[in-house]
PDB file of N, CA and C in Angstrom:
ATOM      1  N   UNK A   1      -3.200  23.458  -9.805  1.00  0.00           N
ATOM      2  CA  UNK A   1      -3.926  24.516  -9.147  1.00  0.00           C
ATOM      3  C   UNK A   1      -4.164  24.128  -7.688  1.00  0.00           C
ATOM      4  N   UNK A   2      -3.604  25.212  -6.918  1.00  0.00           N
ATOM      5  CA  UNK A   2      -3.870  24.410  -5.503  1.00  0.00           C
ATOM      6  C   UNK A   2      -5.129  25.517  -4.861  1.00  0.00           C
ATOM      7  N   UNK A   3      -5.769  24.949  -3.922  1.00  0.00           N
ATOM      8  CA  UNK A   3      -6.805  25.850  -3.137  1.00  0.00           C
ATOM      9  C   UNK A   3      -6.721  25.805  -1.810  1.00  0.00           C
ATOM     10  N   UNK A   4      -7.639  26.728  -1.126  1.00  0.00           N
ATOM     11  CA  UNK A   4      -7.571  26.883   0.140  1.00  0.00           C
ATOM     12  C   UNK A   4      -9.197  26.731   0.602  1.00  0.00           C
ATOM     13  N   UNK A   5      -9.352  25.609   1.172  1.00  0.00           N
ATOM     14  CA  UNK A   5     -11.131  25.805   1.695  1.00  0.00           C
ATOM     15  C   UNK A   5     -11.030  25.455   3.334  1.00  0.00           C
ATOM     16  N   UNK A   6     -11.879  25.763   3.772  1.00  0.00           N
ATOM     17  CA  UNK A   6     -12.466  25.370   5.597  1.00  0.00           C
ATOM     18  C   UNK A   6     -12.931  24.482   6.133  1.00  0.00           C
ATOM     19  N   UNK A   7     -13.182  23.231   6.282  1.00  0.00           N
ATOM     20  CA  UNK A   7     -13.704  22.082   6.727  1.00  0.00           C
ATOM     21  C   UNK A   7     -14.044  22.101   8.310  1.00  0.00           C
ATOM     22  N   UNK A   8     -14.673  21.081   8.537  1.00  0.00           N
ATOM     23  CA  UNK A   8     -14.456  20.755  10.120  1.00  0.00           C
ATOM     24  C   UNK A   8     -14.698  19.203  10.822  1.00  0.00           C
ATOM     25  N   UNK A   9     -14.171  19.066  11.661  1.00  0.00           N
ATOM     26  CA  UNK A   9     -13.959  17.381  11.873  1.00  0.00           C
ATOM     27  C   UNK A   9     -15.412  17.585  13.162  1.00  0.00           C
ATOM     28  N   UNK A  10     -15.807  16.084  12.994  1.00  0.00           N
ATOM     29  CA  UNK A  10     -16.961  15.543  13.436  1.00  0.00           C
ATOM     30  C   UNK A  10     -16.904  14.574  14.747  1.00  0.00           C
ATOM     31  N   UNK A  11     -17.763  14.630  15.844  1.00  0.00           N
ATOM     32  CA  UNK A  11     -16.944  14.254  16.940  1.00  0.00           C
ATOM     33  C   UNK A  11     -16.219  12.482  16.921  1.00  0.00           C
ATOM     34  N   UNK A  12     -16.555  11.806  15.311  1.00  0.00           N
ATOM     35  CA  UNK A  12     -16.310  10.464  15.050  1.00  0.00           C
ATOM     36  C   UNK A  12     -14.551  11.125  14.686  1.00  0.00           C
ATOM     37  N   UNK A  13     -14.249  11.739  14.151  1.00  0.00           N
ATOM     38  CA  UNK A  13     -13.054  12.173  13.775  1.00  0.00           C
ATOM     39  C   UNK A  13     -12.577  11.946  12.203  1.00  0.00           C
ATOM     40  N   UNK A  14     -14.233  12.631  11.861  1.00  0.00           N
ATOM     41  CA  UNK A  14     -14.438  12.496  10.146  1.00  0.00           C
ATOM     42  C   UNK A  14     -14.120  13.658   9.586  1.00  0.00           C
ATOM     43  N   UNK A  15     -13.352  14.175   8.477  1.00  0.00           N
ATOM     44  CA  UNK A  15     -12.868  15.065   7.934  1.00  0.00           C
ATOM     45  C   UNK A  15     -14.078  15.199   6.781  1.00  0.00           C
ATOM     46  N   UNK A  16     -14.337  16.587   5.677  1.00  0.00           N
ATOM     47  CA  UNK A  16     -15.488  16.429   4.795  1.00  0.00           C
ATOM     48  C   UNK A  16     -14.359  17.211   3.987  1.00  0.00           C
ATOM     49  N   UNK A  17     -14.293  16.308   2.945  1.00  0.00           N
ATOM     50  CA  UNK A  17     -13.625  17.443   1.356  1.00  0.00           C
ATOM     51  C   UNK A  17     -14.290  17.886   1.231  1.00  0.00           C
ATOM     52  N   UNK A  18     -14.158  19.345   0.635  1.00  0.00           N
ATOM     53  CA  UNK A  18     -14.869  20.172   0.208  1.00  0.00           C
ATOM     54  C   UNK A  18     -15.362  19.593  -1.018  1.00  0.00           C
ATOM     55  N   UNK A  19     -16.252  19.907  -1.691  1.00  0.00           N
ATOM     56  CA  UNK A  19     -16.404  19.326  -2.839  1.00  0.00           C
ATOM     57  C   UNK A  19     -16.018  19.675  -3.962  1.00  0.00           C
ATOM     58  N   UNK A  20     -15.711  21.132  -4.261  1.00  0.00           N
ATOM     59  CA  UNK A  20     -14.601  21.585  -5.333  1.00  0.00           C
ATOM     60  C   UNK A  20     -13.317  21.124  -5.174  1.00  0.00           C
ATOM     61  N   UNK A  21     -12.578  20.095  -4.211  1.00  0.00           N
ATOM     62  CA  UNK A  21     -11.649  19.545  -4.105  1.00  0.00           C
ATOM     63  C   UNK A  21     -11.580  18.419  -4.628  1.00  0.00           C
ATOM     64  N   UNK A  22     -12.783  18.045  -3.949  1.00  0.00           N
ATOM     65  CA  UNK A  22     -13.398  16.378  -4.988  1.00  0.00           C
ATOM     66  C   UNK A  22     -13.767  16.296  -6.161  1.00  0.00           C
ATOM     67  N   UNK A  23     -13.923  17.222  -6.620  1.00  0.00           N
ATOM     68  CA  UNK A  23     -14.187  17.009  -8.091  1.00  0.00           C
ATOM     69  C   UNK A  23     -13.516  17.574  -8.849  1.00  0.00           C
ATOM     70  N   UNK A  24     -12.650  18.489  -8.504  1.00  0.00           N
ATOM     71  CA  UNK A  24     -11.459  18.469  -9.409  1.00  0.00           C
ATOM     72  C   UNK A  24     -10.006  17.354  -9.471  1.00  0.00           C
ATOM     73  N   UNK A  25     -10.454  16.729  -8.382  1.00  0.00           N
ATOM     74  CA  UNK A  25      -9.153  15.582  -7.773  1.00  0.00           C
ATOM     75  C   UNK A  25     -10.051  14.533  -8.481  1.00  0.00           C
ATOM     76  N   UNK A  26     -11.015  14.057  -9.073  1.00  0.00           N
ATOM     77  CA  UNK A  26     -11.890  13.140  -9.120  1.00  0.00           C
ATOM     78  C   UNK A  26     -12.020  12.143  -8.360  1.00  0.00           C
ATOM     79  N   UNK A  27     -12.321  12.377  -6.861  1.00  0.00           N
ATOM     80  CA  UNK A  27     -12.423  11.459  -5.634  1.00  0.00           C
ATOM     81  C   UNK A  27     -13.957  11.106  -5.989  1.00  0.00           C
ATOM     82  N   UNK A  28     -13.892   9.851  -5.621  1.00  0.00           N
ATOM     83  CA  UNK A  28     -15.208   9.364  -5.299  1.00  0.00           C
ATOM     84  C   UNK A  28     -15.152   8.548  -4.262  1.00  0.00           C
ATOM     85  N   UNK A  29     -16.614   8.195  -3.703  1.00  0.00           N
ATOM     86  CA  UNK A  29     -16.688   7.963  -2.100  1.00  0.00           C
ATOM     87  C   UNK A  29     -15.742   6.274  -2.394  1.00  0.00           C
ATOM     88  N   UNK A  30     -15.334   6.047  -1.028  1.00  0.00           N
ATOM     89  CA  UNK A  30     -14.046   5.098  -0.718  1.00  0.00           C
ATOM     90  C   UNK A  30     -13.026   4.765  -1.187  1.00  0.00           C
ATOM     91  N   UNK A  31     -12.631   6.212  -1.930  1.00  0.00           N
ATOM     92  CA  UNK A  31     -11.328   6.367  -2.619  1.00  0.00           C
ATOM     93  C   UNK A  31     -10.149   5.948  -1.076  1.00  0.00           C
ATOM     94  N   UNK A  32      -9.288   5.844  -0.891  1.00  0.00           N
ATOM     95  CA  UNK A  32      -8.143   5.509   0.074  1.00  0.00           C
ATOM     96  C   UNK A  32      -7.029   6.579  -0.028  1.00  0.00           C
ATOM     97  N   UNK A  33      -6.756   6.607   1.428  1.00  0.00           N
ATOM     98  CA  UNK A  33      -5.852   7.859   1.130  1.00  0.00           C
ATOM     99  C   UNK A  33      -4.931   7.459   2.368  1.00  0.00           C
ATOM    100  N   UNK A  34      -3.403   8.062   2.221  1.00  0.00           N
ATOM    101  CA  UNK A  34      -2.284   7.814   3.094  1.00  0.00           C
ATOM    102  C   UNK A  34      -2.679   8.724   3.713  1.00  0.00           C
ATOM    103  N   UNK A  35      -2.497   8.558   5.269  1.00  0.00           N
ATOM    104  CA  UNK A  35      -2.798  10.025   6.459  1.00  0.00           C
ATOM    105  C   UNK A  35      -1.187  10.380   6.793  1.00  0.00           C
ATOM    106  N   UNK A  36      -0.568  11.370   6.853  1.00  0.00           N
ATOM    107  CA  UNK A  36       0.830  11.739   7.373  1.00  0.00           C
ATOM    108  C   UNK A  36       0.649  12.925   8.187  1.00  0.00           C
ATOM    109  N   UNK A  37       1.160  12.773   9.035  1.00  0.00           N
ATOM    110  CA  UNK A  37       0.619  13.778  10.431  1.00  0.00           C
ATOM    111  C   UNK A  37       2.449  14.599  10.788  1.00  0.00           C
ATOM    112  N   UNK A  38       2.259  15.611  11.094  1.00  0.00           N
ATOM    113  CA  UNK A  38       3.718  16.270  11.246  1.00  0.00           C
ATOM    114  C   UNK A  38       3.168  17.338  12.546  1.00  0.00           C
ATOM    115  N   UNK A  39       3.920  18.391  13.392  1.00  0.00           N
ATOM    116  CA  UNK A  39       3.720  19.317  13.875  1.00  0.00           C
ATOM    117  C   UNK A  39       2.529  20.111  13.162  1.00  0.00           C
ATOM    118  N   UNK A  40       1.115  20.240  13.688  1.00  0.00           N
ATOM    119  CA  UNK A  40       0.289  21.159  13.014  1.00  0.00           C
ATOM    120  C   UNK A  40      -0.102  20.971  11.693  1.00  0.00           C
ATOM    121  N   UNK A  41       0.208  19.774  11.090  1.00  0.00           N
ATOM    122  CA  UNK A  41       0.108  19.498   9.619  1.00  0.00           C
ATOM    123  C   UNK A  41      -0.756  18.185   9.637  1.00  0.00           C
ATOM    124  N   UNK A  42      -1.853  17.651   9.034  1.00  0.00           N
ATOM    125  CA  UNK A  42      -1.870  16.401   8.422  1.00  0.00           C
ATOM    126  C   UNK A  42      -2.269  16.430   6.552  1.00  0.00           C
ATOM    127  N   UNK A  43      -1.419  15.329   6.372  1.00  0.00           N
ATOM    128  CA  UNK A  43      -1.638  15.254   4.512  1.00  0.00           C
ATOM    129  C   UNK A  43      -2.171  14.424   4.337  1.00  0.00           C
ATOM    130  N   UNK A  44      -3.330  14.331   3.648  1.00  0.00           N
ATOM    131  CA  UNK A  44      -4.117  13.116   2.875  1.00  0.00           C
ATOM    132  C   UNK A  44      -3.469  12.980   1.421  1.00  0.00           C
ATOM    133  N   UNK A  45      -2.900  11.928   1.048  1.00  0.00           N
ATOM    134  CA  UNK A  45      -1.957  11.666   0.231  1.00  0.00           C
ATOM    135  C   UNK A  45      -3.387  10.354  -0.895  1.00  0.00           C
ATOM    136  N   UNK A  46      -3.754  10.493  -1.845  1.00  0.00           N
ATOM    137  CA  UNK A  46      -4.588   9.633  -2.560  1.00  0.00           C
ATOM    138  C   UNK A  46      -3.700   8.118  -2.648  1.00  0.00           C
ATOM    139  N   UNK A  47      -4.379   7.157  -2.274  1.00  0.00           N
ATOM    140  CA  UNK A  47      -3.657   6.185  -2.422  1.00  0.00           C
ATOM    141  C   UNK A  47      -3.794   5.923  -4.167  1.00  0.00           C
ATOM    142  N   UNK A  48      -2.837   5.836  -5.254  1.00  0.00           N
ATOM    143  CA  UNK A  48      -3.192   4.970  -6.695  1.00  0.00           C
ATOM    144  C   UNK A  48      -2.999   3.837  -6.497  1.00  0.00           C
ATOM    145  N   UNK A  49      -3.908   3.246  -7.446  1.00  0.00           N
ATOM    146  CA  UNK A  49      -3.781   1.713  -7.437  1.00  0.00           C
ATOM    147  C   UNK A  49      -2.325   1.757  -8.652  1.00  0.00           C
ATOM    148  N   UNK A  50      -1.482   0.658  -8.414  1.00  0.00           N
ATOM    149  CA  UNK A  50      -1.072   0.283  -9.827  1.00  0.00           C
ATOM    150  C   UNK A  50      -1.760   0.410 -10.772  1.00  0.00           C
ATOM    151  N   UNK A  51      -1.149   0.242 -12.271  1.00  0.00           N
ATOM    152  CA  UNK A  51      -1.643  -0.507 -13.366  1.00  0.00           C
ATOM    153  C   UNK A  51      -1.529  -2.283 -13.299  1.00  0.00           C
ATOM    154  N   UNK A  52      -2.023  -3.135 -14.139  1.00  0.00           N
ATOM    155  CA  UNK A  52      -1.509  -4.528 -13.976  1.00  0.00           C
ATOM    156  C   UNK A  52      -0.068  -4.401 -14.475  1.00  0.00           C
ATOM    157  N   UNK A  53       0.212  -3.498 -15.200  1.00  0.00           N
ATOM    158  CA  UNK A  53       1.649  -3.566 -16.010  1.00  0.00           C
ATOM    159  C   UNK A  53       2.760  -3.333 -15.126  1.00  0.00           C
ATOM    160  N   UNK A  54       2.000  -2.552 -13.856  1.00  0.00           N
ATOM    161  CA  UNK A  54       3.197  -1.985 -12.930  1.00  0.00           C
ATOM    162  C   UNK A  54       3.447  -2.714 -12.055  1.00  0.00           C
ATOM    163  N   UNK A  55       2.360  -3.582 -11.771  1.00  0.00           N
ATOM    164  CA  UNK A  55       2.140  -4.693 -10.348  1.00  0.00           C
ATOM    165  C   UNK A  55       2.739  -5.829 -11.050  1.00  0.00           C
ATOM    166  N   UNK A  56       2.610  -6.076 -12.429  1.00  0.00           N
ATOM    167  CA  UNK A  56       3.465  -7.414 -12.785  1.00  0.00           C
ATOM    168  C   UNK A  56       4.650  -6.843 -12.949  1.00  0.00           C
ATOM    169  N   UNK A  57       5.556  -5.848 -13.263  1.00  0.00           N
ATOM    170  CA  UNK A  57       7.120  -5.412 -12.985  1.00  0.00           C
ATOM    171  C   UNK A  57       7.350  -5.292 -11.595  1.00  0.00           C
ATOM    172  N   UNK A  58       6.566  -5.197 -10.877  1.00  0.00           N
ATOM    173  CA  UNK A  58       7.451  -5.028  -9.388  1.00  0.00           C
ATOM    174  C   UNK A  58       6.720  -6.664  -8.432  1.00  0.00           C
ATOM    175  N   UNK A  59       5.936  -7.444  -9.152  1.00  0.00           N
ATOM    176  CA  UNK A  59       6.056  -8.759  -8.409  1.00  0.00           C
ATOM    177  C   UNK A  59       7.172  -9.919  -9.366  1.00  0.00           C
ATOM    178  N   UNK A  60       7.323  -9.392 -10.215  1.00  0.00           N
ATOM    179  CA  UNK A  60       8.507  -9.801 -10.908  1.00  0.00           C
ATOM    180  C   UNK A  60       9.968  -9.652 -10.546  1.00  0.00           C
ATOM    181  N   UNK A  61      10.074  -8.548 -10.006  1.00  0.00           N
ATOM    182  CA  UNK A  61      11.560  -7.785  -9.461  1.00  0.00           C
ATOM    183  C   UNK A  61      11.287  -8.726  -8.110  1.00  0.00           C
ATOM    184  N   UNK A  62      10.201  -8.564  -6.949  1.00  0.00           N
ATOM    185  CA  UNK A  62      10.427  -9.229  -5.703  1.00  0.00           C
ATOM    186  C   UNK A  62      10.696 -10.434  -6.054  1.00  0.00           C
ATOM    187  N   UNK A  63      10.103 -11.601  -7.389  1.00  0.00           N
ATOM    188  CA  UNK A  63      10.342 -12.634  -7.299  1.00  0.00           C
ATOM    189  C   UNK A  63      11.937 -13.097  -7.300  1.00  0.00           C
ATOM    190  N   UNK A  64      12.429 -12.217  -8.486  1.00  0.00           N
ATOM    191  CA  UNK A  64      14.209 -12.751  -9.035  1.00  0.00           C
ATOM    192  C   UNK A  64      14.896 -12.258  -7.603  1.00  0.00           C
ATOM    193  N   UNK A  65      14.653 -11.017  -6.374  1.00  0.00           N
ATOM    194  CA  UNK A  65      15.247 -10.783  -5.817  1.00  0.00           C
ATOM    195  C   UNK A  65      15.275 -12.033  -4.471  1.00  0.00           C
ATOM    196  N   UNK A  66      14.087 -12.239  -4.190  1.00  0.00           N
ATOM    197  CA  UNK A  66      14.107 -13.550  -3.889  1.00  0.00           C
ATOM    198  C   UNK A  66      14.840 -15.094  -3.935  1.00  0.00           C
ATOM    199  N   UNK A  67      14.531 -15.210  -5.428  1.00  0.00           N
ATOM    200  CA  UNK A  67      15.073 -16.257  -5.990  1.00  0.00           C
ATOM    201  C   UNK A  67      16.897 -16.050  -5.980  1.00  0.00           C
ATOM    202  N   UNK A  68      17.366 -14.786  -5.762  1.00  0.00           N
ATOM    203  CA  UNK A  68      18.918 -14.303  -5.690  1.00  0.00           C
ATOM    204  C   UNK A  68      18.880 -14.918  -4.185  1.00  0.00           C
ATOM    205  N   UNK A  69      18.276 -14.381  -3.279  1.00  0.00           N
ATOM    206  CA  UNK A  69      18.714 -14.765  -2.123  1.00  0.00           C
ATOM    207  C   UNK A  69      18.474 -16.408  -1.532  1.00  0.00           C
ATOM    208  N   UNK A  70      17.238 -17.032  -1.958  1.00  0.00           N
ATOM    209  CA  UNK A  70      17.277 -18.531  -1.945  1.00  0.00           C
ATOM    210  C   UNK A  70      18.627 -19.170  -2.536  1.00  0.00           C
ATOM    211  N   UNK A  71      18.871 -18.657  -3.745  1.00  0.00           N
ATOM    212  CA  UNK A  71      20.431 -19.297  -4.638  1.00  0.00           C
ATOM    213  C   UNK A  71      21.688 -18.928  -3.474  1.00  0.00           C
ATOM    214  N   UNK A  72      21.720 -18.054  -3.020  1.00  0.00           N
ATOM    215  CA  UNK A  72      22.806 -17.463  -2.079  1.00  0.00           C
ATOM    216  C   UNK A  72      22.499 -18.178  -0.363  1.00  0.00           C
ATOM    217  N   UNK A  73      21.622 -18.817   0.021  1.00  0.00           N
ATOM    218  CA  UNK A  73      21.543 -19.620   1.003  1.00  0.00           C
ATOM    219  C   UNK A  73      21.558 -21.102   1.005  1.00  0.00           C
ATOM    220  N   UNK A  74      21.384 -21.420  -0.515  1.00  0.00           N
ATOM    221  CA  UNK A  74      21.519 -22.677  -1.161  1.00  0.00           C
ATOM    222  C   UNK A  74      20.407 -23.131  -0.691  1.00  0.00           C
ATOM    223  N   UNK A  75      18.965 -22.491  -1.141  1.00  0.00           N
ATOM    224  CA  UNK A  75      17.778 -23.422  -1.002  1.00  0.00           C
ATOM    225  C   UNK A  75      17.417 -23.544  -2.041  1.00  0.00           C
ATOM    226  N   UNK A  76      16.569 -24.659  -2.214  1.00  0.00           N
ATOM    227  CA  UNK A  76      16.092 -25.345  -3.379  1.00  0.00           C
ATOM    228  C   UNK A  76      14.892 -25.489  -3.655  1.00  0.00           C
ATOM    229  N   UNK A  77      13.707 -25.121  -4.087  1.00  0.00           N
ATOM    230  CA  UNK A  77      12.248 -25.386  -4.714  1.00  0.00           C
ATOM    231  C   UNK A  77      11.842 -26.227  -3.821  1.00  0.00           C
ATOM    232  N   UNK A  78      12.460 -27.517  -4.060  1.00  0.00           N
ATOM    233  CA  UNK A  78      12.045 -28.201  -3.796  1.00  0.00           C
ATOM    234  C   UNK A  78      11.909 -29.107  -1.999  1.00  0.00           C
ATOM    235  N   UNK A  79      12.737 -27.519  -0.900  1.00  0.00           N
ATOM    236  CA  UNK A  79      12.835 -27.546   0.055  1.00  0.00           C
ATOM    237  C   UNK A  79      11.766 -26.072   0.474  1.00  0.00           C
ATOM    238  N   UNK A  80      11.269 -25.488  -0.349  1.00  0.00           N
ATOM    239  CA  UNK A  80      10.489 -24.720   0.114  1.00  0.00           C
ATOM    240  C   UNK A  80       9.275 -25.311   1.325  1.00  0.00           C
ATOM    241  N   UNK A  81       8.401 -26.533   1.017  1.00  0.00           N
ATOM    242  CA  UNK A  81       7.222 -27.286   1.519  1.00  0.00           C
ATOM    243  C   UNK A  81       8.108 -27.581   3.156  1.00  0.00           C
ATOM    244  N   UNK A  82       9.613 -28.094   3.159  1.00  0.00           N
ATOM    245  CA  UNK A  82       9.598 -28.384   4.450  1.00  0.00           C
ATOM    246  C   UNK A  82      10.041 -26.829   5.542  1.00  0.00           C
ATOM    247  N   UNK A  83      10.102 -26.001   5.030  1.00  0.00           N
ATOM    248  CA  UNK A  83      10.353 -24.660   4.766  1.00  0.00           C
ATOM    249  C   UNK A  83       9.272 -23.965   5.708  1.00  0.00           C
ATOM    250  N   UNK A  84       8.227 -23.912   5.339  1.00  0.00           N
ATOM    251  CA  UNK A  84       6.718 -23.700   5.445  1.00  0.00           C
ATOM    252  C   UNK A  84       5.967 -25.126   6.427  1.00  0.00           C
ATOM    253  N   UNK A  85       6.621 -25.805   6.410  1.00  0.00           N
ATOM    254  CA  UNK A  85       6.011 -26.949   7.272  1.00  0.00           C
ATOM    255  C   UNK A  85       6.462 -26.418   9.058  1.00  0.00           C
ATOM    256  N   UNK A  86       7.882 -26.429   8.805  1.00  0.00           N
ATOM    257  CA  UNK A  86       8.797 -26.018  10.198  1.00  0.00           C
ATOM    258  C   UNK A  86       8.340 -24.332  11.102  1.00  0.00           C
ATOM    259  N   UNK A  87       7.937 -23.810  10.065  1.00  0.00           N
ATOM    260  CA  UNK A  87       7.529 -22.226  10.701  1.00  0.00           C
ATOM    261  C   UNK A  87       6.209 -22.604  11.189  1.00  0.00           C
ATOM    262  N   UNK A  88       4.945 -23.549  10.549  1.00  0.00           N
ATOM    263  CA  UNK A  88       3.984 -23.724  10.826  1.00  0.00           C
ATOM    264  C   UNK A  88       3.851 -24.629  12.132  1.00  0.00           C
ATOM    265  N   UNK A  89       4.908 -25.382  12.387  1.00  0.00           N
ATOM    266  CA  UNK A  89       5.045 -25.976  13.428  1.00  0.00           C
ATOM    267  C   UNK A  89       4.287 -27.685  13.357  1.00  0.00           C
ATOM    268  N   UNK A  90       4.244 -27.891  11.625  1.00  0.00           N
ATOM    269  CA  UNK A  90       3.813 -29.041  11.302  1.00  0.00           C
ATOM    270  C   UNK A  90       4.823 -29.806  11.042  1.00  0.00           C
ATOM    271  N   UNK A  91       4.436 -30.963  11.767  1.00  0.00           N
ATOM    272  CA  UNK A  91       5.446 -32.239  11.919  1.00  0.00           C
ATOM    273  C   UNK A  91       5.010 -33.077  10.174  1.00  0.00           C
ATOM    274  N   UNK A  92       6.300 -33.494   9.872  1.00  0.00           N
ATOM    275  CA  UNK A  92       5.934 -34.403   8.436  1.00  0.00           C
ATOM    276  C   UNK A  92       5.792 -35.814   8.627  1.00  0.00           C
TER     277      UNK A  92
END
């Protein structure tokens, strides 16, 4: 169900949901939201959090994709520490 309501921005450059928006969206205060701005348009997009189920499949996928490209440069675990030493600009 989509709606149409009137708002107005505040000279901080605060927007106010209507509140039949908020409570049918079930926003509550410091919910997070993506801003996308176009010609005459901006979208407040709700940020979702993951689930843990979804955040452990996709830090799982970055890890093996990772671990593909360490194998394909021929680094080793156990060269990671001097790895992280050299960017930090710490001498061993």
């Amino acid at each position: 169900m989509t709606s149409i309501e009137i708002t107005s921005m505040s000279s901080k450059g605060q927007v106010v949901i209507p509140f039949n928006i908020r409570k049918r969206m079930n926003l509550e205060e410091g919910e997070k939201f993506i801003v996308v701005d176009s010609p005459n348009t901006i979208i407040l997009k709700k940020l979702e959090k993951p689930s843990k189920e979804e955040f452990l499949k996709e830090f799982n996928r970055i890890a093996k994709e990772g671990e593909k490209r360490a194998n394909a440069l021929g680094i080793k675990e156990s060269d990671v520490p001097k790895i992280i030493h050299k960017f930090r600009g710490i001498k061993e």
